[in-house]
PDB file of N, CA and C in Angstrom:
ATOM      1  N   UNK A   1     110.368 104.466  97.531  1.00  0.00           N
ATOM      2  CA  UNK A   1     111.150 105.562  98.057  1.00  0.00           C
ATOM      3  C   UNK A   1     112.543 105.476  97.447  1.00  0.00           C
ATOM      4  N   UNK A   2     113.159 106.809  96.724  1.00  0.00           N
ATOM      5  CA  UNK A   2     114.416 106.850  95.875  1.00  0.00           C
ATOM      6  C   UNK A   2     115.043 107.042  97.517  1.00  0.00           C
ATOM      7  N   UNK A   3     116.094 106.952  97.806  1.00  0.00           N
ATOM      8  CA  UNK A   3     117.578 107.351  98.502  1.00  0.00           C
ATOM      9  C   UNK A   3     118.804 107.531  97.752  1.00  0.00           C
ATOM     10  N   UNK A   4     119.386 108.758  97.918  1.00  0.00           N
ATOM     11  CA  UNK A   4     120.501 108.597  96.998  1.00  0.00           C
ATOM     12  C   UNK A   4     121.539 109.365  97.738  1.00  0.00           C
ATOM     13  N   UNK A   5     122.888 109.443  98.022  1.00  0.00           N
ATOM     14  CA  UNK A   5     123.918 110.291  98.629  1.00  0.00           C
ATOM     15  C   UNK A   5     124.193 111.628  98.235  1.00  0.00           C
ATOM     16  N   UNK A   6     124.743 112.796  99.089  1.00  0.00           N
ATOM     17  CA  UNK A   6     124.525 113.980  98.544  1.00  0.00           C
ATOM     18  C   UNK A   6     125.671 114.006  97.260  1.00  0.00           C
ATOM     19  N   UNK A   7     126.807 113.073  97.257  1.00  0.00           N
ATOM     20  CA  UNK A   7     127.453 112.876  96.180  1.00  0.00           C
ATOM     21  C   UNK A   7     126.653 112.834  94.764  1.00  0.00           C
ATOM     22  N   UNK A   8     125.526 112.099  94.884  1.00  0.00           N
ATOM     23  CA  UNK A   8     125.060 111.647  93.597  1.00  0.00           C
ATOM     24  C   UNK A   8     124.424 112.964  92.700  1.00  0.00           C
ATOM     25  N   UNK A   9     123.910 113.879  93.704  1.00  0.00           N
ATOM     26  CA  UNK A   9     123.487 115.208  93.796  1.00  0.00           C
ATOM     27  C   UNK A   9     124.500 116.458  92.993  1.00  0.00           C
ATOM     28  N   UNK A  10     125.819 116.065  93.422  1.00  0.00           N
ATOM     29  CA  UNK A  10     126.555 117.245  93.486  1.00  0.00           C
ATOM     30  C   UNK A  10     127.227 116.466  92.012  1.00  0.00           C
ATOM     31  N   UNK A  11     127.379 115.248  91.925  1.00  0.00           N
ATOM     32  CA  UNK A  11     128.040 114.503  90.627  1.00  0.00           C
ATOM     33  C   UNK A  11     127.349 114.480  89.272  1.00  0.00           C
ATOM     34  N   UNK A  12     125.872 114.020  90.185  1.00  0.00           N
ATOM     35  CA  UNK A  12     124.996 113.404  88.659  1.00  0.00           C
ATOM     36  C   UNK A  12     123.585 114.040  89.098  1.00  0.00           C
ATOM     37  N   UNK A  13     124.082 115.458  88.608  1.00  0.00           N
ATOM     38  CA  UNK A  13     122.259 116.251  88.962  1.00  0.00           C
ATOM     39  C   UNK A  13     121.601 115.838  88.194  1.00  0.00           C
ATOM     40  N   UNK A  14     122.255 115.626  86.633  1.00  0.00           N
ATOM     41  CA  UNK A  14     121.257 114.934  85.889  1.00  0.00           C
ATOM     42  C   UNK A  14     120.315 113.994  85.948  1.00  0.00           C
ATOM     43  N   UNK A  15     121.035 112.770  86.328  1.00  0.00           N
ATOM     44  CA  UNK A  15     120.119 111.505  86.132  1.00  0.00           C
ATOM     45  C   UNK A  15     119.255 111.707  87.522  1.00  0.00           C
ATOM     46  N   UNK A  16     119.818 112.376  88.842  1.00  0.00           N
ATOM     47  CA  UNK A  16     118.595 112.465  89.771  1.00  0.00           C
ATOM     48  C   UNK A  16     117.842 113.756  89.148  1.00  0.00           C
ATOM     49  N   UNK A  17     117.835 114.678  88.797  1.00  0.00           N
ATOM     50  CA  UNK A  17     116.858 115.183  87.766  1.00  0.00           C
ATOM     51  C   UNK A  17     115.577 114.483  87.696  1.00  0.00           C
ATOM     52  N   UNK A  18     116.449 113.690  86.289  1.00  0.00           N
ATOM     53  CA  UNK A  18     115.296 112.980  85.525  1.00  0.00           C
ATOM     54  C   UNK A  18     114.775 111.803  86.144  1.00  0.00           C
ATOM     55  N   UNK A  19     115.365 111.223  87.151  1.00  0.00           N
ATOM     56  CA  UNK A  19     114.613 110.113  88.069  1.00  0.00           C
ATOM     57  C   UNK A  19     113.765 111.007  88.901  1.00  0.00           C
ATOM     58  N   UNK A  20     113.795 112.161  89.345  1.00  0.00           N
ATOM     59  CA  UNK A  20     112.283 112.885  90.156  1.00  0.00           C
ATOM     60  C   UNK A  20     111.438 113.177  89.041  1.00  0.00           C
ATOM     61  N   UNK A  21     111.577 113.568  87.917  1.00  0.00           N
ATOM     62  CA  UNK A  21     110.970 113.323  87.233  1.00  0.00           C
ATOM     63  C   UNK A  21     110.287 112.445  86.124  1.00  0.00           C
ATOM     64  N   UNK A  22     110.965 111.346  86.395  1.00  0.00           N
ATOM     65  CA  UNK A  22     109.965 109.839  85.754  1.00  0.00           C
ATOM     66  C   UNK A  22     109.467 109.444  86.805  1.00  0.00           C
ATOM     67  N   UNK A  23     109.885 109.386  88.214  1.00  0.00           N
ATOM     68  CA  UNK A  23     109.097 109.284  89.626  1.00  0.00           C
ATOM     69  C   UNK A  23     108.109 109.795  89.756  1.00  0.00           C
ATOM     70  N   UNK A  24     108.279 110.969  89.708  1.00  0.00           N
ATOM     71  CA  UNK A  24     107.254 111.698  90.472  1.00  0.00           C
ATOM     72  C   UNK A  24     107.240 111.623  91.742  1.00  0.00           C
ATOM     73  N   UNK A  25     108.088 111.494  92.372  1.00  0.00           N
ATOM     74  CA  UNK A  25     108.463 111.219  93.736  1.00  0.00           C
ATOM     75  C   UNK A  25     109.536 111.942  94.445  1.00  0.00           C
ATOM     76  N   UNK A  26     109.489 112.016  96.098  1.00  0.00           N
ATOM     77  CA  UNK A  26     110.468 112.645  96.218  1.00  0.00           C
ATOM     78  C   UNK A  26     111.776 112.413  96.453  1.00  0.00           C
ATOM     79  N   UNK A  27     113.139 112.237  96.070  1.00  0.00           N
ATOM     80  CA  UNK A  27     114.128 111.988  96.286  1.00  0.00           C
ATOM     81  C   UNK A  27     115.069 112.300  97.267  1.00  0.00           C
ATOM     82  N   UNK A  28     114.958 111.198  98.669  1.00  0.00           N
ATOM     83  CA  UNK A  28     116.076 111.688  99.642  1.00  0.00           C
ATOM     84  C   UNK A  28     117.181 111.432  99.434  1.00  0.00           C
ATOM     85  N   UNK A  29     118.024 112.933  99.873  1.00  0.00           N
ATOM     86  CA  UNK A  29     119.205 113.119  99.789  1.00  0.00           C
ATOM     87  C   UNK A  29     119.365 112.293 100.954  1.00  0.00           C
ATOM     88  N   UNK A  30     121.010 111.765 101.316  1.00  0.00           N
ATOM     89  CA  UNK A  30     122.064 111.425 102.704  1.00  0.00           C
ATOM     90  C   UNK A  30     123.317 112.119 102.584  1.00  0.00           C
ATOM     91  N   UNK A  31     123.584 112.899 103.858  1.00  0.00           N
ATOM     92  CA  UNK A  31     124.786 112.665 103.557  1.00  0.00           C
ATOM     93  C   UNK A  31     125.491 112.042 105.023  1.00  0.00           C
ATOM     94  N   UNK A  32     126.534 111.538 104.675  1.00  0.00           N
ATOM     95  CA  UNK A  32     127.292 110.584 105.236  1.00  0.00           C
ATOM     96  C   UNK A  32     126.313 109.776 105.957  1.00  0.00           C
ATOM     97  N   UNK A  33     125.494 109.098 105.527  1.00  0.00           N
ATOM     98  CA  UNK A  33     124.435 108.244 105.625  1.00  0.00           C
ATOM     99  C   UNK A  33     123.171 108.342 106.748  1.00  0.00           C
ATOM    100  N   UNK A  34     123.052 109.910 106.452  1.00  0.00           N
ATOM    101  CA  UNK A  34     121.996 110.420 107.807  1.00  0.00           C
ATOM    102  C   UNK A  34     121.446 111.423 106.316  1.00  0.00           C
ATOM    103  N   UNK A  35     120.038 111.205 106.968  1.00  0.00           N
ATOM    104  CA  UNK A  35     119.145 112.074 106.461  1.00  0.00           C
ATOM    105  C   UNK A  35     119.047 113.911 106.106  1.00  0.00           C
ATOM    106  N   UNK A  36     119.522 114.406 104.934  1.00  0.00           N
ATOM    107  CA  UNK A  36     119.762 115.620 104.866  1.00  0.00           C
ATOM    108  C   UNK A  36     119.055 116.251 104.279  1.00  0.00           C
ATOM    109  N   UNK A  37     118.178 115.930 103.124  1.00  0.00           N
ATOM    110  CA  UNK A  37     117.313 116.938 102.525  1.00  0.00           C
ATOM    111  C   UNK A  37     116.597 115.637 101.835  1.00  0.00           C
ATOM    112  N   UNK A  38     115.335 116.592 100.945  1.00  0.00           N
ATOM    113  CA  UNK A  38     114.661 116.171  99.874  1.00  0.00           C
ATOM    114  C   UNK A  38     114.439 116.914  98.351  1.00  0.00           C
ATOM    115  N   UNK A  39     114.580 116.075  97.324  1.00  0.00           N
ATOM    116  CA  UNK A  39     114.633 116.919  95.960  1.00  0.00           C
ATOM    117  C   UNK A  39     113.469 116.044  95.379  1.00  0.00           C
ATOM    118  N   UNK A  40     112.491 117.082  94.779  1.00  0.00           N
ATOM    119  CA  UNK A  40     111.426 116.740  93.620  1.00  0.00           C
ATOM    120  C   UNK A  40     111.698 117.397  92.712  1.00  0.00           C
ATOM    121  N   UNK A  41     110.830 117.283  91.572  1.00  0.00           N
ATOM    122  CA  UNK A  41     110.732 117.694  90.303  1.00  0.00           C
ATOM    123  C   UNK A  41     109.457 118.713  90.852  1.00  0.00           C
ATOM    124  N   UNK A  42     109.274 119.896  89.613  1.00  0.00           N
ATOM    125  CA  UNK A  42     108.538 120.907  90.430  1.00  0.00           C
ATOM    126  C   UNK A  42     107.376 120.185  89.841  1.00  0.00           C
ATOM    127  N   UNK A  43     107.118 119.903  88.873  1.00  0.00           N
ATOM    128  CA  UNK A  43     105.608 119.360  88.612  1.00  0.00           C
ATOM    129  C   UNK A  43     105.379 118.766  90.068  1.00  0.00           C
ATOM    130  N   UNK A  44     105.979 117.525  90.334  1.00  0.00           N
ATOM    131  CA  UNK A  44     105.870 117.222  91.857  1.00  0.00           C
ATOM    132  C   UNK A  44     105.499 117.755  93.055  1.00  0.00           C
ATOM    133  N   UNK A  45     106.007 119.083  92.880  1.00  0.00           N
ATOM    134  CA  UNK A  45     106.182 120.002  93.876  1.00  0.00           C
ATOM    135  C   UNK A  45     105.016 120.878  93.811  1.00  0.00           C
ATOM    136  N   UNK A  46     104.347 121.035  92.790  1.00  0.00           N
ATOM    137  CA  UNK A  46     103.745 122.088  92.921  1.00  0.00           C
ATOM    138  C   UNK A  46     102.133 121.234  92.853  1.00  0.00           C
ATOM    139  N   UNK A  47     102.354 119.947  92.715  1.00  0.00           N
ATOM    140  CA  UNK A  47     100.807 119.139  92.543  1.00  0.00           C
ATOM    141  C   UNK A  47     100.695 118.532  94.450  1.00  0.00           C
ATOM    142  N   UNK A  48     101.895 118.593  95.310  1.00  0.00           N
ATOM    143  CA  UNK A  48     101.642 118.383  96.383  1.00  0.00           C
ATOM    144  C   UNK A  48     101.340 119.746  96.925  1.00  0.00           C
ATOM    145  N   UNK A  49     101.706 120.769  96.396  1.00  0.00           N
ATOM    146  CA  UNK A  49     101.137 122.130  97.033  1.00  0.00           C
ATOM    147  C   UNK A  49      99.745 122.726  96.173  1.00  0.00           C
ATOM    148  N   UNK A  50      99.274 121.859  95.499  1.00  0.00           N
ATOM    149  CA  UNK A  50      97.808 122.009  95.235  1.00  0.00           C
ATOM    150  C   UNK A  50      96.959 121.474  96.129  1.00  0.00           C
ATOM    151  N   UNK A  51      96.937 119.834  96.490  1.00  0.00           N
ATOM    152  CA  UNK A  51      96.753 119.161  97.335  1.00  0.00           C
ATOM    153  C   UNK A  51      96.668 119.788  98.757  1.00  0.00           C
ATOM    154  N   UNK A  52      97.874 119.957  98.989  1.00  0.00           N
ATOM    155  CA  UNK A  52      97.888 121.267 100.303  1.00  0.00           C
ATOM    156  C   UNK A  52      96.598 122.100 100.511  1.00  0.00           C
ATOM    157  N   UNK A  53      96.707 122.667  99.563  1.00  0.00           N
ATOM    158  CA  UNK A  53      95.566 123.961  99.425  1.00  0.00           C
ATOM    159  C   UNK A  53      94.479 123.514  99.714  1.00  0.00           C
ATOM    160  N   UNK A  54      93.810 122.846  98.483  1.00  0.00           N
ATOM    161  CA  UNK A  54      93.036 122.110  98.631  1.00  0.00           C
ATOM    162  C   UNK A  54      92.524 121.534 100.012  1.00  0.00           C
ATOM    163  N   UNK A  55      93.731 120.590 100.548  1.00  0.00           N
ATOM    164  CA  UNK A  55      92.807 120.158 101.845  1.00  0.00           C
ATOM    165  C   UNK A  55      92.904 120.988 102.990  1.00  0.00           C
ATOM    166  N   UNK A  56      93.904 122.604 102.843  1.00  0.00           N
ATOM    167  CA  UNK A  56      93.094 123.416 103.597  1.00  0.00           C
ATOM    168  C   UNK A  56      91.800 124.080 103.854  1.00  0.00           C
ATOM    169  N   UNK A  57      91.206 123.978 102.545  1.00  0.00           N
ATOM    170  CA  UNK A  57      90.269 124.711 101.825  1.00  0.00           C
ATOM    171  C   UNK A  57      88.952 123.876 102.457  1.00  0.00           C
ATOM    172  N   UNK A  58      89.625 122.680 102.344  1.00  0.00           N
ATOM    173  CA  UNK A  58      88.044 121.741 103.098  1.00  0.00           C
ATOM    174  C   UNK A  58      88.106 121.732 104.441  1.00  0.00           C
ATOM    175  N   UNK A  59      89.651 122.058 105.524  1.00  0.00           N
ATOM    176  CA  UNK A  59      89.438 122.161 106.863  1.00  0.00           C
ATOM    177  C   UNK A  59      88.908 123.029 106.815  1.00  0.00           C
ATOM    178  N   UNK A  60      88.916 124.502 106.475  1.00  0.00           N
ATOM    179  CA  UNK A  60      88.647 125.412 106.699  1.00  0.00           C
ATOM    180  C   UNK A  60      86.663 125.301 106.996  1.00  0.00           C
ATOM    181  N   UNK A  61      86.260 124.738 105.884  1.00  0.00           N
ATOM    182  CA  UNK A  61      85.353 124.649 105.390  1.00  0.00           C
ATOM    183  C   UNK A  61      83.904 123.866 106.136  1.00  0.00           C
ATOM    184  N   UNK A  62      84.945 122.770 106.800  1.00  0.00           N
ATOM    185  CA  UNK A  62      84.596 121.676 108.361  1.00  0.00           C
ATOM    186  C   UNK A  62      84.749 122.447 109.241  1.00  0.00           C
ATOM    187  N   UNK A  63      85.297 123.076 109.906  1.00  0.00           N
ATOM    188  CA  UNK A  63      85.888 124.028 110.809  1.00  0.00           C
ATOM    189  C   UNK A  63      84.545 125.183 110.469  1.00  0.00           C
ATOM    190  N   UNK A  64      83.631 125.743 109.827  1.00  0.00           N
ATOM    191  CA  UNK A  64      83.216 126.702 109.708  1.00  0.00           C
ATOM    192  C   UNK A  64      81.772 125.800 109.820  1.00  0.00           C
ATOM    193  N   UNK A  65      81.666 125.381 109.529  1.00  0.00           N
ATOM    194  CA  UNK A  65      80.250 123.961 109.756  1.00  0.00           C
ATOM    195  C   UNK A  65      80.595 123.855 111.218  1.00  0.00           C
ATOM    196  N   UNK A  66      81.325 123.206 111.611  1.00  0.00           N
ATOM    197  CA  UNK A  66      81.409 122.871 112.853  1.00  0.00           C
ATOM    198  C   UNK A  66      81.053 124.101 113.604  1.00  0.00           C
ATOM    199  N   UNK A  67      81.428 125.434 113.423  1.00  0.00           N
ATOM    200  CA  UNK A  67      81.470 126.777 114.648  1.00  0.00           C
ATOM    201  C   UNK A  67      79.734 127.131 114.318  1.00  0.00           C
ATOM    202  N   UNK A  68      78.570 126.276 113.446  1.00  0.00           N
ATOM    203  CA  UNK A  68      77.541 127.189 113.200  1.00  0.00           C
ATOM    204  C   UNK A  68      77.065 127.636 112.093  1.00  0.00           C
ATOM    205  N   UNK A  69      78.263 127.901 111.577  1.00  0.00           N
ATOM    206  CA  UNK A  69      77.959 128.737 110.719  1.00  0.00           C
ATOM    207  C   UNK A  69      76.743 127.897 109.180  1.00  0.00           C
ATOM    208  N   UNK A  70      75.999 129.041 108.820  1.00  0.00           N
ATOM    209  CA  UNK A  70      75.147 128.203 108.112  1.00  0.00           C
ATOM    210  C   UNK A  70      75.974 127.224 106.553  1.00  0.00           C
ATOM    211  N   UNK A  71      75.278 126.438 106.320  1.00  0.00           N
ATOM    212  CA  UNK A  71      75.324 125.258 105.703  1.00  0.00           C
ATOM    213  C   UNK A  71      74.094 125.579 104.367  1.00  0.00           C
ATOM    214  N   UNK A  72      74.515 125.130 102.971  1.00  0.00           N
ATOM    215  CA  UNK A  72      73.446 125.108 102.321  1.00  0.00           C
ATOM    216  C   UNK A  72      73.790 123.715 101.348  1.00  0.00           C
ATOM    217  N   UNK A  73      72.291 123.082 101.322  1.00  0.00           N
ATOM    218  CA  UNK A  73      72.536 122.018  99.942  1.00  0.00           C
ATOM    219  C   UNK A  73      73.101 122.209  98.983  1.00  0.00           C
ATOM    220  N   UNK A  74      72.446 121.794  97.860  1.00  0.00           N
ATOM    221  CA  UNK A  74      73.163 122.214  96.011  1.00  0.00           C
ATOM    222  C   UNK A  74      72.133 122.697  95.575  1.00  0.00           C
ATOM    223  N   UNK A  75      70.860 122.384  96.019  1.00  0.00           N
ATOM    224  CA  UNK A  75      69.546 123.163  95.173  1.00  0.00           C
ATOM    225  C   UNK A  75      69.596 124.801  95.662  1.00  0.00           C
ATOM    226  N   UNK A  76      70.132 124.383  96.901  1.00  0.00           N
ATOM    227  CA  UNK A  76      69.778 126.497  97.802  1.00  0.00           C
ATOM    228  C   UNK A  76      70.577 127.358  97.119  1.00  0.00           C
ATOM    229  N   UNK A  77      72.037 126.526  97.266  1.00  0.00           N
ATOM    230  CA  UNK A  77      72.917 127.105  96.523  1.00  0.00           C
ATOM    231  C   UNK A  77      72.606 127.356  94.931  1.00  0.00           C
ATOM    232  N   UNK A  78      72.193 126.891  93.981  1.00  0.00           N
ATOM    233  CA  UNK A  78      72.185 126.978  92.886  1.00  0.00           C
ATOM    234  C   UNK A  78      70.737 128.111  92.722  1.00  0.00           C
ATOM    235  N   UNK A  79      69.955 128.254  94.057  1.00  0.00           N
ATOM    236  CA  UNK A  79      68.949 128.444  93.302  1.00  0.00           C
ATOM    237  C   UNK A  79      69.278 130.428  93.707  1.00  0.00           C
ATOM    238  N   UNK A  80      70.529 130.391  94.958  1.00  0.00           N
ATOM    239  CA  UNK A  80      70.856 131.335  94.854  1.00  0.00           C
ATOM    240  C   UNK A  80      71.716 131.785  94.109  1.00  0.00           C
ATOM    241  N   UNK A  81      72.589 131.086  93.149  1.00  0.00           N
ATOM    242  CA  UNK A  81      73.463 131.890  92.302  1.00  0.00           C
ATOM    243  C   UNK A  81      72.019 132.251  91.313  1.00  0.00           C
ATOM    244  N   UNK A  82      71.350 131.537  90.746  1.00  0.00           N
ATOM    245  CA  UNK A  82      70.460 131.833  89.710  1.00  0.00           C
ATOM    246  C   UNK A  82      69.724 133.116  90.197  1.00  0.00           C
ATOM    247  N   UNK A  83      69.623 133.764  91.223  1.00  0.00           N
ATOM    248  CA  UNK A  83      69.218 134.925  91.958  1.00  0.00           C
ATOM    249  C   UNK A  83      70.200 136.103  91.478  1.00  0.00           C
ATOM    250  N   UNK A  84      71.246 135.692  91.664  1.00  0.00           N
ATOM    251  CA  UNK A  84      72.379 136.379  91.384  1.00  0.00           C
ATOM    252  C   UNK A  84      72.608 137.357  90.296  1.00  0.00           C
ATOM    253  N   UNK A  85      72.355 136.159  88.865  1.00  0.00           N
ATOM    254  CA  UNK A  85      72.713 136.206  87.737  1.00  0.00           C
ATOM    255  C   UNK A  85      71.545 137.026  87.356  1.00  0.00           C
ATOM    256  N   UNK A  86      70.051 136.529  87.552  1.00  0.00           N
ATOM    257  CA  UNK A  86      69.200 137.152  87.016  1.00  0.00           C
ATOM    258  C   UNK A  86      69.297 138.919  87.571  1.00  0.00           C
ATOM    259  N   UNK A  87      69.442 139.190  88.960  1.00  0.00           N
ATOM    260  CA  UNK A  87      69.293 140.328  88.837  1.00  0.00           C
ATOM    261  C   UNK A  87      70.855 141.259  88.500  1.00  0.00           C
ATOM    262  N   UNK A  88      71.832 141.008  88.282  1.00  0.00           N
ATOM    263  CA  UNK A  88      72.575 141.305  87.403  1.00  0.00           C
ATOM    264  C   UNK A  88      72.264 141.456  85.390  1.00  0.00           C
ATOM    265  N   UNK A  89      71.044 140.548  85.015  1.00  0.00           N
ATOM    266  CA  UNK A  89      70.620 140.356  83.961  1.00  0.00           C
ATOM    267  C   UNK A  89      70.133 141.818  83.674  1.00  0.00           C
ATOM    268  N   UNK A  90      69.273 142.212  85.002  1.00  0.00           N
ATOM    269  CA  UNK A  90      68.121 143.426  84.688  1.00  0.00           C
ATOM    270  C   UNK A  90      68.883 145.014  84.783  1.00  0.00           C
TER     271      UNK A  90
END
């Protein structure tokens, strides 16, 4: 975990810059030695908001199993896209 003061922020955007980005991590700001914000690099930022998605995508997904709703293997499934495709073929 980086910590750095909001001074270091407002002085040396640079080098905290490029330390979220050789990190990959997120960088807490302080100021006057209490917790004030957080700075990433957007690669950072935007691979924890994939992640996000993502593991909404599988609650959602548990959550819809769980209420009932039907469920299929990989053969049902595959053997219905191949249903799909073929009569789109004709």
């Amino acid at each position: 975990m980086k910590i750095r003061p909001s001074s270091a922020l407002r002085n040396d955007y640079t080098s905290i810059s490029e330390l979220a980005k050789a990190s990959g991590e997120p960088i807490f700001i302080t100021n006057k030695g209490e917790d004030d914000g957080v700075f990433m690099s957007m690669a950072a930022f935007e691979e924890r908001e994939k992640m996000y998605r993502h593991r909404d995508m599988i609650y959602a997904a548990e959550m819809s199993r769980l209420n009932g709703d039907p469920v299929y293997t990989p053969e049902e499934l595959d053997a219905q896209m191949e249903a799909l495709f073929h009569a789109y073929e004709e």
